[in-house]
PDB file of N, CA and C in Angstrom:
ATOM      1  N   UNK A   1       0.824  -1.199   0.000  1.00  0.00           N
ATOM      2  CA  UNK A   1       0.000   0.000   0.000  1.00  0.00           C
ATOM      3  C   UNK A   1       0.863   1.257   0.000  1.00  0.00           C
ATOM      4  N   UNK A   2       2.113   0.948   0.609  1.00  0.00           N
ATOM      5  CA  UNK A   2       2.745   2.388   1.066  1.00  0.00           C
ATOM      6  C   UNK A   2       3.379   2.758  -0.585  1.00  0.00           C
ATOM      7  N   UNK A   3       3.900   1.600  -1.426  1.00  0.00           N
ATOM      8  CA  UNK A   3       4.426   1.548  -1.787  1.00  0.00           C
ATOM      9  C   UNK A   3       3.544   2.068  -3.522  1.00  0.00           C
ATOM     10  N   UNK A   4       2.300   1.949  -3.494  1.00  0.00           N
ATOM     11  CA  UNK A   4       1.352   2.528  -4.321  1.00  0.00           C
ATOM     12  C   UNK A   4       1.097   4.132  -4.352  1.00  0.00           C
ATOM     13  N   UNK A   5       0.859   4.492  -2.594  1.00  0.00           N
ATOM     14  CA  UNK A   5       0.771   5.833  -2.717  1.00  0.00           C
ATOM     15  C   UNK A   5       2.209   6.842  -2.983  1.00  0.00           C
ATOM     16  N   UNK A   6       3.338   5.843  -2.612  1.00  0.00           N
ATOM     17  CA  UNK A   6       4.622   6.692  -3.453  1.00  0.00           C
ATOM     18  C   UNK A   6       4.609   6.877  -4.683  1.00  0.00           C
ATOM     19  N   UNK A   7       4.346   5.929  -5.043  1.00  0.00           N
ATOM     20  CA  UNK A   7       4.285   5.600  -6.756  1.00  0.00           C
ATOM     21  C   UNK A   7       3.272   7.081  -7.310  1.00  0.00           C
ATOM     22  N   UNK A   8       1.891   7.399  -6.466  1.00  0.00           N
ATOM     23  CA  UNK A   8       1.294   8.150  -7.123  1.00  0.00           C
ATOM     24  C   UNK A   8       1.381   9.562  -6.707  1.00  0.00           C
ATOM     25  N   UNK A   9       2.100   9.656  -5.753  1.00  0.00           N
ATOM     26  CA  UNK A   9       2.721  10.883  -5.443  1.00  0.00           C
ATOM     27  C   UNK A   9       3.867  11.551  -6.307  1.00  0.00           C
ATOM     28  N   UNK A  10       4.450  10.480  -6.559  1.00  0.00           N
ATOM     29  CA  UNK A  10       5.512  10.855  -7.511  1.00  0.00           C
ATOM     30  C   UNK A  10       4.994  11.020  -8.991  1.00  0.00           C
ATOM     31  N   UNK A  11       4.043  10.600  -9.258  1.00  0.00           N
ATOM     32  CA  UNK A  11       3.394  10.547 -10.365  1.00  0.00           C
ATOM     33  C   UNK A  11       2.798  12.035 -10.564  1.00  0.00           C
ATOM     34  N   UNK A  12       2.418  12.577  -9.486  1.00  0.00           N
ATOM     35  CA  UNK A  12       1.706  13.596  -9.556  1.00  0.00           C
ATOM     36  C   UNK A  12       2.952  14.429  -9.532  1.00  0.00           C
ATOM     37  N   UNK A  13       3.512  14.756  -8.644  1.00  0.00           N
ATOM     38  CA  UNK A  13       5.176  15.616  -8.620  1.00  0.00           C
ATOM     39  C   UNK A  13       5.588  15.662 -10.088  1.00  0.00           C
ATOM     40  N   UNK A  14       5.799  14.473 -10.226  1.00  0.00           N
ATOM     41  CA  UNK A  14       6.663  15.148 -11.799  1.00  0.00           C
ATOM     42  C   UNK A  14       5.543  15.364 -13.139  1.00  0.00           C
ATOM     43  N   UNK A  15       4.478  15.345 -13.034  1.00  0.00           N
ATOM     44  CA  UNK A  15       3.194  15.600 -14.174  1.00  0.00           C
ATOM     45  C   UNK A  15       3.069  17.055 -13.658  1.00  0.00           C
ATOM     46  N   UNK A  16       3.903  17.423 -12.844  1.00  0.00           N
ATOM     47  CA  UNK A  16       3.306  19.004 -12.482  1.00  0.00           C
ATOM     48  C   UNK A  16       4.018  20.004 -13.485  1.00  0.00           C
ATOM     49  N   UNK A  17       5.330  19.767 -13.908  1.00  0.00           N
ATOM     50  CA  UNK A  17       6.004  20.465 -14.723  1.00  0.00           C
ATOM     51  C   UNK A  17       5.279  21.083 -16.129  1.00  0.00           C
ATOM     52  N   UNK A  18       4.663  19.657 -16.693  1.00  0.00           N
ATOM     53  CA  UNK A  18       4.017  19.355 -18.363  1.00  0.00           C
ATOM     54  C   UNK A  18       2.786  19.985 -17.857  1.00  0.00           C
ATOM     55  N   UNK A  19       1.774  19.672 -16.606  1.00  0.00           N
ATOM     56  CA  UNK A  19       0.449  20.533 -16.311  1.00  0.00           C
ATOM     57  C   UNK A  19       0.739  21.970 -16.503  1.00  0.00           C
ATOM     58  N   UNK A  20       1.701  22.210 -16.432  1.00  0.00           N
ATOM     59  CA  UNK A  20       2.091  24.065 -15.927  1.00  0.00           C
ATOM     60  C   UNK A  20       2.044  24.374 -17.332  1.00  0.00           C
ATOM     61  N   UNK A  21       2.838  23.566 -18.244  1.00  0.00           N
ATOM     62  CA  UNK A  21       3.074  23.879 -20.099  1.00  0.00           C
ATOM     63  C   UNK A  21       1.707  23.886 -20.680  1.00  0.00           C
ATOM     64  N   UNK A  22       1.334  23.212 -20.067  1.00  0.00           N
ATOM     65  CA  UNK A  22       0.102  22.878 -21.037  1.00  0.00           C
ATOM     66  C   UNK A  22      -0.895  23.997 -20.860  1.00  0.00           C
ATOM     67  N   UNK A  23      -0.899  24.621 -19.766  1.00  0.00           N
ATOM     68  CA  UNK A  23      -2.093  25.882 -19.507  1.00  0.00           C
ATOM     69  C   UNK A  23      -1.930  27.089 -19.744  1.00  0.00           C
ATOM     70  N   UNK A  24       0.132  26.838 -20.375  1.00  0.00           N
ATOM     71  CA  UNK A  24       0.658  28.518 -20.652  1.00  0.00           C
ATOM     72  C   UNK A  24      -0.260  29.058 -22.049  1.00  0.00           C
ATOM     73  N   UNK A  25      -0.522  30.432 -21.737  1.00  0.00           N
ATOM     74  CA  UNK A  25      -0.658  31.315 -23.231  1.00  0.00           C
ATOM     75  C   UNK A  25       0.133  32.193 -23.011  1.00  0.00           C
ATOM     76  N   UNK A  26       0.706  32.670 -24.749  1.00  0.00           N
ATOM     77  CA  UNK A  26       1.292  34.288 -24.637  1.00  0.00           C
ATOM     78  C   UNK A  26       0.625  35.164 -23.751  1.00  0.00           C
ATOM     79  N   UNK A  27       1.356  36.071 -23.348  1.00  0.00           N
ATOM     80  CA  UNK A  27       0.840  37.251 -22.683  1.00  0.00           C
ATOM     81  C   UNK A  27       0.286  38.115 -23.841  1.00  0.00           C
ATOM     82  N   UNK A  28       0.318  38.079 -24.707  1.00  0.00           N
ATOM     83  CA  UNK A  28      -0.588  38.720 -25.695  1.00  0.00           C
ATOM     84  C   UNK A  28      -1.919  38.256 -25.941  1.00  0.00           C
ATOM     85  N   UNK A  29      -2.654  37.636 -25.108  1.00  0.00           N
ATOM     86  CA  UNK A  29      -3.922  36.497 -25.167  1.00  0.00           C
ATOM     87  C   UNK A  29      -4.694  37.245 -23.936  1.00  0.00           C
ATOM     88  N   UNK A  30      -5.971  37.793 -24.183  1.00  0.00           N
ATOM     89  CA  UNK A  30      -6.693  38.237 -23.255  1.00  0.00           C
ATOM     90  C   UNK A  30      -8.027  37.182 -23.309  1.00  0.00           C
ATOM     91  N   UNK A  31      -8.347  37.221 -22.063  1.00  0.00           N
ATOM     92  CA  UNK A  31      -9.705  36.289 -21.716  1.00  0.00           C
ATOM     93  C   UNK A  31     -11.120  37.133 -21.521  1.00  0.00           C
ATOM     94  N   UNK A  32     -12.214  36.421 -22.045  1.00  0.00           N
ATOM     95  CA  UNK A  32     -13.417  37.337 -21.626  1.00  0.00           C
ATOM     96  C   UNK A  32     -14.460  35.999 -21.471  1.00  0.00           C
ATOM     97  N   UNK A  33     -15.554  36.413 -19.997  1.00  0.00           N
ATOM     98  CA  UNK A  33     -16.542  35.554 -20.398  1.00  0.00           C
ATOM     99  C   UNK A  33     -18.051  36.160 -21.511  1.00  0.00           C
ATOM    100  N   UNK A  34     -18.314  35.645 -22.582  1.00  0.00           N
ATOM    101  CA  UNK A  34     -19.113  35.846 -23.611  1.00  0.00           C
ATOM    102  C   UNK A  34     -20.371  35.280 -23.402  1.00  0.00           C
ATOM    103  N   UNK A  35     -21.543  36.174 -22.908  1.00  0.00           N
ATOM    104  CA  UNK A  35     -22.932  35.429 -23.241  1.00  0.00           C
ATOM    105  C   UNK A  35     -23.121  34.963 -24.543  1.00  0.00           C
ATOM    106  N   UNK A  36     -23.587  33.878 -24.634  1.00  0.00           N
ATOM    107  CA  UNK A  36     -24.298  33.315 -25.990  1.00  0.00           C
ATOM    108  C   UNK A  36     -25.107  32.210 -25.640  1.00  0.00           C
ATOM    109  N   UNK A  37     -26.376  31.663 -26.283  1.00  0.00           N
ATOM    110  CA  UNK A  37     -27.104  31.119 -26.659  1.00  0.00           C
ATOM    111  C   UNK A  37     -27.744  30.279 -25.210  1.00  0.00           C
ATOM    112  N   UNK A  38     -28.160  31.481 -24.197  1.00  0.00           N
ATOM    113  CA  UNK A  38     -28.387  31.039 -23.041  1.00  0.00           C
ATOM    114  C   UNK A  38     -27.337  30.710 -21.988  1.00  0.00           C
ATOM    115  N   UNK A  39     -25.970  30.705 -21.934  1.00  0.00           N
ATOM    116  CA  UNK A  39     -24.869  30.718 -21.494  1.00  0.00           C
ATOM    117  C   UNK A  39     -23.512  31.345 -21.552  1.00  0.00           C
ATOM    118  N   UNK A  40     -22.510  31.078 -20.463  1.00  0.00           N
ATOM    119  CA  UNK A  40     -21.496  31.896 -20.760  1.00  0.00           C
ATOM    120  C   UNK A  40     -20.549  31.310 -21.090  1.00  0.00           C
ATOM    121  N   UNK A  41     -19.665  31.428 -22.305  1.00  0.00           N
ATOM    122  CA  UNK A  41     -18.668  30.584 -22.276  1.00  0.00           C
ATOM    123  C   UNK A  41     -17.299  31.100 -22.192  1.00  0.00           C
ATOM    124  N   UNK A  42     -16.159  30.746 -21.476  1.00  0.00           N
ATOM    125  CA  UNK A  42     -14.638  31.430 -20.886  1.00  0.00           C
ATOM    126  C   UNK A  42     -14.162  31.469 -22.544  1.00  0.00           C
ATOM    127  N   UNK A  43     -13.568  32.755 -22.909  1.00  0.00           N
ATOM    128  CA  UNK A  43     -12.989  32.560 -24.694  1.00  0.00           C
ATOM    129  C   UNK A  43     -11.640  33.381 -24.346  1.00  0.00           C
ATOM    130  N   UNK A  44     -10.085  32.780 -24.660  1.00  0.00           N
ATOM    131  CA  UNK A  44      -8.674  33.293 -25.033  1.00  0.00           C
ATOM    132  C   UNK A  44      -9.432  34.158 -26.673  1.00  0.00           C
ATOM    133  N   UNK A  45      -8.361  34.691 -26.561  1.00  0.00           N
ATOM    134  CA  UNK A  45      -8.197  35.656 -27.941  1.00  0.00           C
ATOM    135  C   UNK A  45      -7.073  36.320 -27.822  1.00  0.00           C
ATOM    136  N   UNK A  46      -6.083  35.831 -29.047  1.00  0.00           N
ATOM    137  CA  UNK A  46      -4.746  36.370 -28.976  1.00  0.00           C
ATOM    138  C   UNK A  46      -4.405  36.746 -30.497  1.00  0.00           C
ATOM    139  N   UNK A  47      -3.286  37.737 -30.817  1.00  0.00           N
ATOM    140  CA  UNK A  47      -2.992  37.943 -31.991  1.00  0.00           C
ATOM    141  C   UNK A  47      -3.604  39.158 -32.063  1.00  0.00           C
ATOM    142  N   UNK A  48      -2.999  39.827 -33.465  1.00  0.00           N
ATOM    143  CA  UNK A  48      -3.564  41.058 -34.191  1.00  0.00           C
ATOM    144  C   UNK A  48      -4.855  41.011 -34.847  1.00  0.00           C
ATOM    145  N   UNK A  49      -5.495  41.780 -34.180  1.00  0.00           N
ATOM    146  CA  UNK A  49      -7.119  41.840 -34.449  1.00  0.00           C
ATOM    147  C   UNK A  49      -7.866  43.179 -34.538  1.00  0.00           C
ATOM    148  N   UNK A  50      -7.749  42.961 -36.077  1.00  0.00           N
ATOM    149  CA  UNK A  50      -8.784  44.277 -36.423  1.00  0.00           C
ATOM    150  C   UNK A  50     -10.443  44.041 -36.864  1.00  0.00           C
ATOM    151  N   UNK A  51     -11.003  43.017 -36.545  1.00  0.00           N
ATOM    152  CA  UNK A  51     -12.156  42.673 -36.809  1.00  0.00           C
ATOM    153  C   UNK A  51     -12.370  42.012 -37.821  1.00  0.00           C
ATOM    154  N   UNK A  52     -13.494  40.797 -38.495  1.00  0.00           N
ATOM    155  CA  UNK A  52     -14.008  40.769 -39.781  1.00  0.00           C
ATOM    156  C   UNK A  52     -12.752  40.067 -40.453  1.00  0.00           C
ATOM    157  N   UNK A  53     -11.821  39.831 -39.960  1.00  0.00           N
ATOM    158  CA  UNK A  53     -10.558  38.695 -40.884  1.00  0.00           C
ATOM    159  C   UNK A  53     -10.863  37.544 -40.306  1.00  0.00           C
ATOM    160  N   UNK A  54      -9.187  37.348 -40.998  1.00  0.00           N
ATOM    161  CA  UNK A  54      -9.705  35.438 -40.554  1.00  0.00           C
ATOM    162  C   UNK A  54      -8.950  35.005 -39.410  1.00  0.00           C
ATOM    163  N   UNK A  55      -9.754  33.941 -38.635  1.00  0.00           N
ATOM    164  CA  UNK A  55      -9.182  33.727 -37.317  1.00  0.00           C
ATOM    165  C   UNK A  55      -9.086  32.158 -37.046  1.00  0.00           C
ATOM    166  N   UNK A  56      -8.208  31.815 -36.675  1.00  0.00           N
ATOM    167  CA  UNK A  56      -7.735  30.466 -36.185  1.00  0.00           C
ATOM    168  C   UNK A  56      -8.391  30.413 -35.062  1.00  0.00           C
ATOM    169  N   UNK A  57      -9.355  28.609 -35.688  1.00  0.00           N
ATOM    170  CA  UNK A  57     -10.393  28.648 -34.126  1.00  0.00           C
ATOM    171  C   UNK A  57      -9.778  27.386 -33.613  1.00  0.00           C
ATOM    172  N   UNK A  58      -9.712  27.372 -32.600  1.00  0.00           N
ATOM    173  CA  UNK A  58      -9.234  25.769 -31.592  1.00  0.00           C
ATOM    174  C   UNK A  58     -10.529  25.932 -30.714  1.00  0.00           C
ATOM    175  N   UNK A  59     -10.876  24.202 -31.403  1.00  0.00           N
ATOM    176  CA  UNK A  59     -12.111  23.742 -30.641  1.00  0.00           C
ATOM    177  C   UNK A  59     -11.901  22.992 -29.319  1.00  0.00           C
ATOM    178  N   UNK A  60     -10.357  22.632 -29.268  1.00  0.00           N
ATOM    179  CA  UNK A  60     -10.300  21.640 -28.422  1.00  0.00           C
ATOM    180  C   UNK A  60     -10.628  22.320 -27.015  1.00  0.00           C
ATOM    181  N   UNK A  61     -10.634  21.913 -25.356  1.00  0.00           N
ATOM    182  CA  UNK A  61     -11.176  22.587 -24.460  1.00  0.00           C
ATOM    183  C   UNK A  61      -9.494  23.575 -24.385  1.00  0.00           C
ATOM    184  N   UNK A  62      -9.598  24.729 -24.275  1.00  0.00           N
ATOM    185  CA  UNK A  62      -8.644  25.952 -24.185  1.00  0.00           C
ATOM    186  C   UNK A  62      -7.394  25.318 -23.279  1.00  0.00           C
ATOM    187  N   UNK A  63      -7.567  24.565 -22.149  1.00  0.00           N
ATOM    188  CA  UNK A  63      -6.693  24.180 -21.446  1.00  0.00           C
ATOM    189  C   UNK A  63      -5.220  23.222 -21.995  1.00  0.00           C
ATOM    190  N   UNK A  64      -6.058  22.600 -23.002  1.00  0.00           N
ATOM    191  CA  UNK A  64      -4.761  21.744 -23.601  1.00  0.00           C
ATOM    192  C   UNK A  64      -4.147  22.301 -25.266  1.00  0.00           C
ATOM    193  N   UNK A  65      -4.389  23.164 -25.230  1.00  0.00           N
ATOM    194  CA  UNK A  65      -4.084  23.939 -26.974  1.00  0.00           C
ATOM    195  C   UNK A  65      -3.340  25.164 -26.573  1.00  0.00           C
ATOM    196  N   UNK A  66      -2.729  25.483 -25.318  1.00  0.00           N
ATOM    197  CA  UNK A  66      -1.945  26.226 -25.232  1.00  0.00           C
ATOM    198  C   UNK A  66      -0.406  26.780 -25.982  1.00  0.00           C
ATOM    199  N   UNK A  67       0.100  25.519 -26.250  1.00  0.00           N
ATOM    200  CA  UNK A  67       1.473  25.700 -27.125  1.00  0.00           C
ATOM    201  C   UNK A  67       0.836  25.622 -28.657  1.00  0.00           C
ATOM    202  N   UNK A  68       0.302  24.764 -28.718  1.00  0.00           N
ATOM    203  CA  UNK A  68      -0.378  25.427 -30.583  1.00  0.00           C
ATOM    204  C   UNK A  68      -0.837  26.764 -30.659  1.00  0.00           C
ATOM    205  N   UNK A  69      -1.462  27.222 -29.530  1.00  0.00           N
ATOM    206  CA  UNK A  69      -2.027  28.460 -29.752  1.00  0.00           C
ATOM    207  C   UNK A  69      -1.040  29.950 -30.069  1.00  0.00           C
ATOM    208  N   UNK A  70       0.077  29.407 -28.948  1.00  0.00           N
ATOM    209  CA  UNK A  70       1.611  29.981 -29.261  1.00  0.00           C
ATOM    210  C   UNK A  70       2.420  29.732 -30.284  1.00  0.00           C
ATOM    211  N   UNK A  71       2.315  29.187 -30.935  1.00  0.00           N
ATOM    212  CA  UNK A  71       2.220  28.969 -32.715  1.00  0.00           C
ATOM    213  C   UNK A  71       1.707  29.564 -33.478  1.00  0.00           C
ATOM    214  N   UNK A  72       0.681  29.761 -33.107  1.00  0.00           N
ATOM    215  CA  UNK A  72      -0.464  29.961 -34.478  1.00  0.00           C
ATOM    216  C   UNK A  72      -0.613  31.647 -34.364  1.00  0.00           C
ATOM    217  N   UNK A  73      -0.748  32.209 -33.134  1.00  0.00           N
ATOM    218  CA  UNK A  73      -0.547  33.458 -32.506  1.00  0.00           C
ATOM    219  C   UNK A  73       0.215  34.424 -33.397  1.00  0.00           C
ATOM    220  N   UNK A  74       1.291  33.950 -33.814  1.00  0.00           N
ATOM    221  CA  UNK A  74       2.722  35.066 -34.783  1.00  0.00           C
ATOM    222  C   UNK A  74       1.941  34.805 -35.668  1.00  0.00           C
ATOM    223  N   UNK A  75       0.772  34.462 -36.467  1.00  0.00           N
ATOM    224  CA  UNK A  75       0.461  35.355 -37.618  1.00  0.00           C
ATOM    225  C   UNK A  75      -0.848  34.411 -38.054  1.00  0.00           C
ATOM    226  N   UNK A  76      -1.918  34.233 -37.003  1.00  0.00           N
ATOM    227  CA  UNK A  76      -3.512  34.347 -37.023  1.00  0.00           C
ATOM    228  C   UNK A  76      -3.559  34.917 -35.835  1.00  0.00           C
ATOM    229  N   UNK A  77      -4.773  35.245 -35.638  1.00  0.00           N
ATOM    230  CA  UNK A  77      -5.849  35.649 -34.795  1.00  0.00           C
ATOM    231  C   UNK A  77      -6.192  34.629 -34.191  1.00  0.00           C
ATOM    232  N   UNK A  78      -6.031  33.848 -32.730  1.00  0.00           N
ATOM    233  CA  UNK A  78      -6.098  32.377 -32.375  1.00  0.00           C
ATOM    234  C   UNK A  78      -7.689  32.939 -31.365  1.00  0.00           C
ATOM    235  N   UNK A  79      -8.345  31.848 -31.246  1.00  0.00           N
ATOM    236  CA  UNK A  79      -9.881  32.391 -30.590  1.00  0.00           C
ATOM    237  C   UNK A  79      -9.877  30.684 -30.076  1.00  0.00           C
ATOM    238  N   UNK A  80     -10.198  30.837 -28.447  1.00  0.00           N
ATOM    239  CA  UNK A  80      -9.779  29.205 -27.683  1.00  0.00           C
ATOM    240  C   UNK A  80     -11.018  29.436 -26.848  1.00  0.00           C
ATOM    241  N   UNK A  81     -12.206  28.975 -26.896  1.00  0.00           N
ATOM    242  CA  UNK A  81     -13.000  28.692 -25.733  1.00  0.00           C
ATOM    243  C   UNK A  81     -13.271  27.668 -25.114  1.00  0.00           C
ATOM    244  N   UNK A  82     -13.644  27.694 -24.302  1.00  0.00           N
ATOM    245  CA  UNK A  82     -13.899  26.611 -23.180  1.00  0.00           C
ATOM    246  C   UNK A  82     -15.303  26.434 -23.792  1.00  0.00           C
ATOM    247  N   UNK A  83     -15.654  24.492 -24.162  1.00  0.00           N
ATOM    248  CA  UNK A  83     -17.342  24.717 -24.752  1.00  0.00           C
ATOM    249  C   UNK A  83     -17.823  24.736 -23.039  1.00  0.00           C
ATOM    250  N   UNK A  84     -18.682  24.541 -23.497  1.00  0.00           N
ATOM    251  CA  UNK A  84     -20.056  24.830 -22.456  1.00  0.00           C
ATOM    252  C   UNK A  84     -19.792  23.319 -21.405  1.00  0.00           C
ATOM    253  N   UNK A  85     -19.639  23.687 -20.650  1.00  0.00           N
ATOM    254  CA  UNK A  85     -19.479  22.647 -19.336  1.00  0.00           C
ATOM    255  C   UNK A  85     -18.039  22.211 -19.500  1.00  0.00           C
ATOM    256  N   UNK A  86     -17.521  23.136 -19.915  1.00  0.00           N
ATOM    257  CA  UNK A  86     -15.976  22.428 -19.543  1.00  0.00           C
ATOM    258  C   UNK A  86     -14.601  23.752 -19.474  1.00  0.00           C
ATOM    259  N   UNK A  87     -13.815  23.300 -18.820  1.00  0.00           N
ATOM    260  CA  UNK A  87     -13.136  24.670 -18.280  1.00  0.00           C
ATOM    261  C   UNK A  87     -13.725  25.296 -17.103  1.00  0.00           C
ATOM    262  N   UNK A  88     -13.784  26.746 -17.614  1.00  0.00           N
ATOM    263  CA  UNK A  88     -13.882  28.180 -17.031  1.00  0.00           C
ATOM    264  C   UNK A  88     -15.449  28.230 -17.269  1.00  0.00           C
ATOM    265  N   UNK A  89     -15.855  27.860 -18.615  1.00  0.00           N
ATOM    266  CA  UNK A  89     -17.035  28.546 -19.397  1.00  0.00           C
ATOM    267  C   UNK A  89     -17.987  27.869 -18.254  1.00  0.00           C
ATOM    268  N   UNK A  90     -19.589  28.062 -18.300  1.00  0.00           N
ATOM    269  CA  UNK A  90     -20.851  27.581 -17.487  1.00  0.00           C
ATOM    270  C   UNK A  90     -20.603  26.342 -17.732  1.00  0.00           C
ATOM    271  N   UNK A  91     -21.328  25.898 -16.579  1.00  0.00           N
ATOM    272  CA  UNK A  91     -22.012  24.411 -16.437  1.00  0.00           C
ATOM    273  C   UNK A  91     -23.889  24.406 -16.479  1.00  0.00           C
ATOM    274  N   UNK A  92     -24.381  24.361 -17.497  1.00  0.00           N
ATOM    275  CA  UNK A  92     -25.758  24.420 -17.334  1.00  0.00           C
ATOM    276  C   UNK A  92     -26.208  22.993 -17.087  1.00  0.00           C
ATOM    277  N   UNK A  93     -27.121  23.028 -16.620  1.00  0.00           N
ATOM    278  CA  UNK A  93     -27.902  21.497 -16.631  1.00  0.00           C
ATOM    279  C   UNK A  93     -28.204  20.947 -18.031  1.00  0.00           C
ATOM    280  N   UNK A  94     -28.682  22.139 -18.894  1.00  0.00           N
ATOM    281  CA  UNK A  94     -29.162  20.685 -20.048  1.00  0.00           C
ATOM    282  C   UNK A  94     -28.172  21.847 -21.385  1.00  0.00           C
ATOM    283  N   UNK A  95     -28.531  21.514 -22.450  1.00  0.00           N
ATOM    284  CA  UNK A  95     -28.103  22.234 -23.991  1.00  0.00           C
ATOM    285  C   UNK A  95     -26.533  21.319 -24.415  1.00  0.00           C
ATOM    286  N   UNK A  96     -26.599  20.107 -23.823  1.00  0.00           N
ATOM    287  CA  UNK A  96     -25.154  19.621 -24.510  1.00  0.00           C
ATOM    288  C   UNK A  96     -25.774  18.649 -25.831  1.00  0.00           C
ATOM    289  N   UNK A  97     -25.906  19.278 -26.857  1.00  0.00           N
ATOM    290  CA  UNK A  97     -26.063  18.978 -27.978  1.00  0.00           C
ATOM    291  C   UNK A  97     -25.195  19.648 -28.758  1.00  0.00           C
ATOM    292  N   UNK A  98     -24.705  19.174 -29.853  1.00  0.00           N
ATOM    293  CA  UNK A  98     -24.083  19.413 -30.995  1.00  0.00           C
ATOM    294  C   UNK A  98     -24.648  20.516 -31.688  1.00  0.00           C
ATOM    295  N   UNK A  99     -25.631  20.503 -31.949  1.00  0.00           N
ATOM    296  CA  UNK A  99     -25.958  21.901 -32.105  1.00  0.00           C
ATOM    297  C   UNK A  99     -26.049  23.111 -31.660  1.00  0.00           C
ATOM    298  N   UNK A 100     -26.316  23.223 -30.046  1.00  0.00           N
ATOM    299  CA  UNK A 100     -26.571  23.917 -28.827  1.00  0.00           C
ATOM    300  C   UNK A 100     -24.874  24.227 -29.186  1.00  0.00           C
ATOM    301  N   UNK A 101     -23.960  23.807 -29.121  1.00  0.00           N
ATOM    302  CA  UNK A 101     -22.380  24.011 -29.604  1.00  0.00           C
ATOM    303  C   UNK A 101     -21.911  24.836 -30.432  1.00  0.00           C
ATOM    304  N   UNK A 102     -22.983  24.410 -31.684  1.00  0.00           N
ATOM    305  CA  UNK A 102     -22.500  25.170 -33.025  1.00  0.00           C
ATOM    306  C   UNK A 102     -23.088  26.385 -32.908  1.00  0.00           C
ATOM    307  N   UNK A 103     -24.062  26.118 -32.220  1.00  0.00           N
ATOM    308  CA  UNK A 103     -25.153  27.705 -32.042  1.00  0.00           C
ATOM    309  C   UNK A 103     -24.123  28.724 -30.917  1.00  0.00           C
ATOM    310  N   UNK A 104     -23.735  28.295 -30.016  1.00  0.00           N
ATOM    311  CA  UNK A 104     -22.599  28.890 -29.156  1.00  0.00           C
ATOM    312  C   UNK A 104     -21.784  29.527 -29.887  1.00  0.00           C
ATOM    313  N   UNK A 105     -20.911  28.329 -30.851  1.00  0.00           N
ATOM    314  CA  UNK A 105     -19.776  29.215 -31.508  1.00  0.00           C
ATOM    315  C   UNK A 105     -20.345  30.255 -32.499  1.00  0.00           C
ATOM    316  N   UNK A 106     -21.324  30.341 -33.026  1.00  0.00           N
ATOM    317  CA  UNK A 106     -21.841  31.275 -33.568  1.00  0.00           C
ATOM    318  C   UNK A 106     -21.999  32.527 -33.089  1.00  0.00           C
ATOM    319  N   UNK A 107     -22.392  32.226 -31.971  1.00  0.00           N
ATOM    320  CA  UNK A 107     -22.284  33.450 -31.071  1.00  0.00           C
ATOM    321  C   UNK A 107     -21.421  33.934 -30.777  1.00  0.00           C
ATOM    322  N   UNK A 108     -20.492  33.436 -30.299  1.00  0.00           N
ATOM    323  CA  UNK A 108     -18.824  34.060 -30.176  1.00  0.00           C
ATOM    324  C   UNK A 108     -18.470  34.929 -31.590  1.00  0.00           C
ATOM    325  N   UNK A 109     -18.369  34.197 -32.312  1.00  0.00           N
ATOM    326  CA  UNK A 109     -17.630  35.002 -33.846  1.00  0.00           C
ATOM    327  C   UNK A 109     -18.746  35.918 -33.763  1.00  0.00           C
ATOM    328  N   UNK A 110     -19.532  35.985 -33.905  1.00  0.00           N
ATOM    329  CA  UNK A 110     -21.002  37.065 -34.245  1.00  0.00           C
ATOM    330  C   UNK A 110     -20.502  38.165 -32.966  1.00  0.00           C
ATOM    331  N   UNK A 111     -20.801  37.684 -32.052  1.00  0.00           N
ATOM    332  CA  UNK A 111     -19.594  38.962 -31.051  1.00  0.00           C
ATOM    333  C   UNK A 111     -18.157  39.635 -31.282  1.00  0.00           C
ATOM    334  N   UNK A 112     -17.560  38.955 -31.975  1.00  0.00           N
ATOM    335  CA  UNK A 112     -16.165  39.261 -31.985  1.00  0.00           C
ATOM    336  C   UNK A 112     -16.075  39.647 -33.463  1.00  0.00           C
ATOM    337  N   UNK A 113     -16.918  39.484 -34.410  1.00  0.00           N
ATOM    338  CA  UNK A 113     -16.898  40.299 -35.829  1.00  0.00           C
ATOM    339  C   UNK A 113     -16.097  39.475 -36.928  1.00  0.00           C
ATOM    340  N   UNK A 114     -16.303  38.121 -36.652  1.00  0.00           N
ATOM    341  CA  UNK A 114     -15.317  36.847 -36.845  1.00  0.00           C
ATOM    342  C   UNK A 114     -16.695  36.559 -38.534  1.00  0.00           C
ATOM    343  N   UNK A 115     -15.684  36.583 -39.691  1.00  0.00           N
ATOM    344  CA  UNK A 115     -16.643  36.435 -40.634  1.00  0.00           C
ATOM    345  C   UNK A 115     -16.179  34.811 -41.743  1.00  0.00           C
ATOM    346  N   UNK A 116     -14.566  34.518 -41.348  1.00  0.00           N
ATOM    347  CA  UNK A 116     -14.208  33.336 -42.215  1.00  0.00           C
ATOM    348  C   UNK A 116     -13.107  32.958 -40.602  1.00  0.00           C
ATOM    349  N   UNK A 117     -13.358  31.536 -40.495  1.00  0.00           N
ATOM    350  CA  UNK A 117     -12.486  30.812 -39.618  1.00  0.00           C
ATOM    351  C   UNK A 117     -11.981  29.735 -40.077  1.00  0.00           C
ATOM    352  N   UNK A 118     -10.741  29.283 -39.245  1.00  0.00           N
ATOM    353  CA  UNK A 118     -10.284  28.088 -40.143  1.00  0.00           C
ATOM    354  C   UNK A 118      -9.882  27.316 -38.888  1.00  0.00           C
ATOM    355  N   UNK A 119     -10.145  25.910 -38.768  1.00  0.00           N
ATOM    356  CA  UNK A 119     -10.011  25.319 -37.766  1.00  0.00           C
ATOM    357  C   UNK A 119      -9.122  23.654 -37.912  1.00  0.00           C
TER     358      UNK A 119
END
C-alpha cells in the first residue's frame, strides 16, 4: 500500500512540470466571459485583431491547446474557448447537444466580428 501511494505521489510531482506547459498562453492572449445562446462561455483571444478577418479557431477545451495556440498566434488571430461545461465557461444542466455548440460558436464570432475561420 505504502508503496502505491509513493508511486502516485511521484506521479503527480513530476506531471506538475508538463500541467504548468500545457495551460501557458502568450501574454498577448486576453480572456473574456461571452454570453451566448443562453450561457457563458470562458474565450482566449490572442494575436492582431482588427475585426471581420480570418481567425484560427481551436475547438479543443482551451486548457490543452496552449502551445499550438503559441504557434499559431505570430500570424492568425487564435480564438480558444472553453465549450459549455468544460473549463472556465458555465455548467448548465441541459443544452449539450451538438448543435446547442455550433449555435454557441456562432455566437462568439457574431460577437467578436469573426466572418471566415479556419479550424
Amino acid at each position: 500500500m505504502f508503496r502505491l501511494m509513493s508511486a502516485a505521489a511521484a506521479a503527480v510531482i513530476l506531471a506538475a512540470p508538463a500541467f504548468a506547459r500545457v495551460l501557458s498562453y502568450p501574454g498577448s492572449f486576453h480572456t473574456q466571459m461571452m454570453q451566448t445562446n443562453g450561457t457563458n462561455l470562458y474565450v482566449r483571444v490572442g494575436g492582431t485583431w482588427s475585426g471581420g478577418g480570418l481567425a484560427a479557431w481551436l475547438r479543443r477545451h482551451g486548457r490543452y491547446v496552449g502551445p499550438l495556440a503559441a504557434v499559431l498566434v505570430k500570424d492568425h488571430t487564435v480564438i480558444v474557448p472553453d465549450l459549455r461545461g468544460m473549463g472556465l465557461s458555465d455548467h448548465p444542466d441541459t443544452g449539450y447537444t451538438k448543435k446547442n455548440q455550433a449555435v454557441d460558436i456562432i455566437g462568439v464570432m457574431d460577437a467578436l466580428k469573426v466572418q471566415k475561420a479556419i479550424s
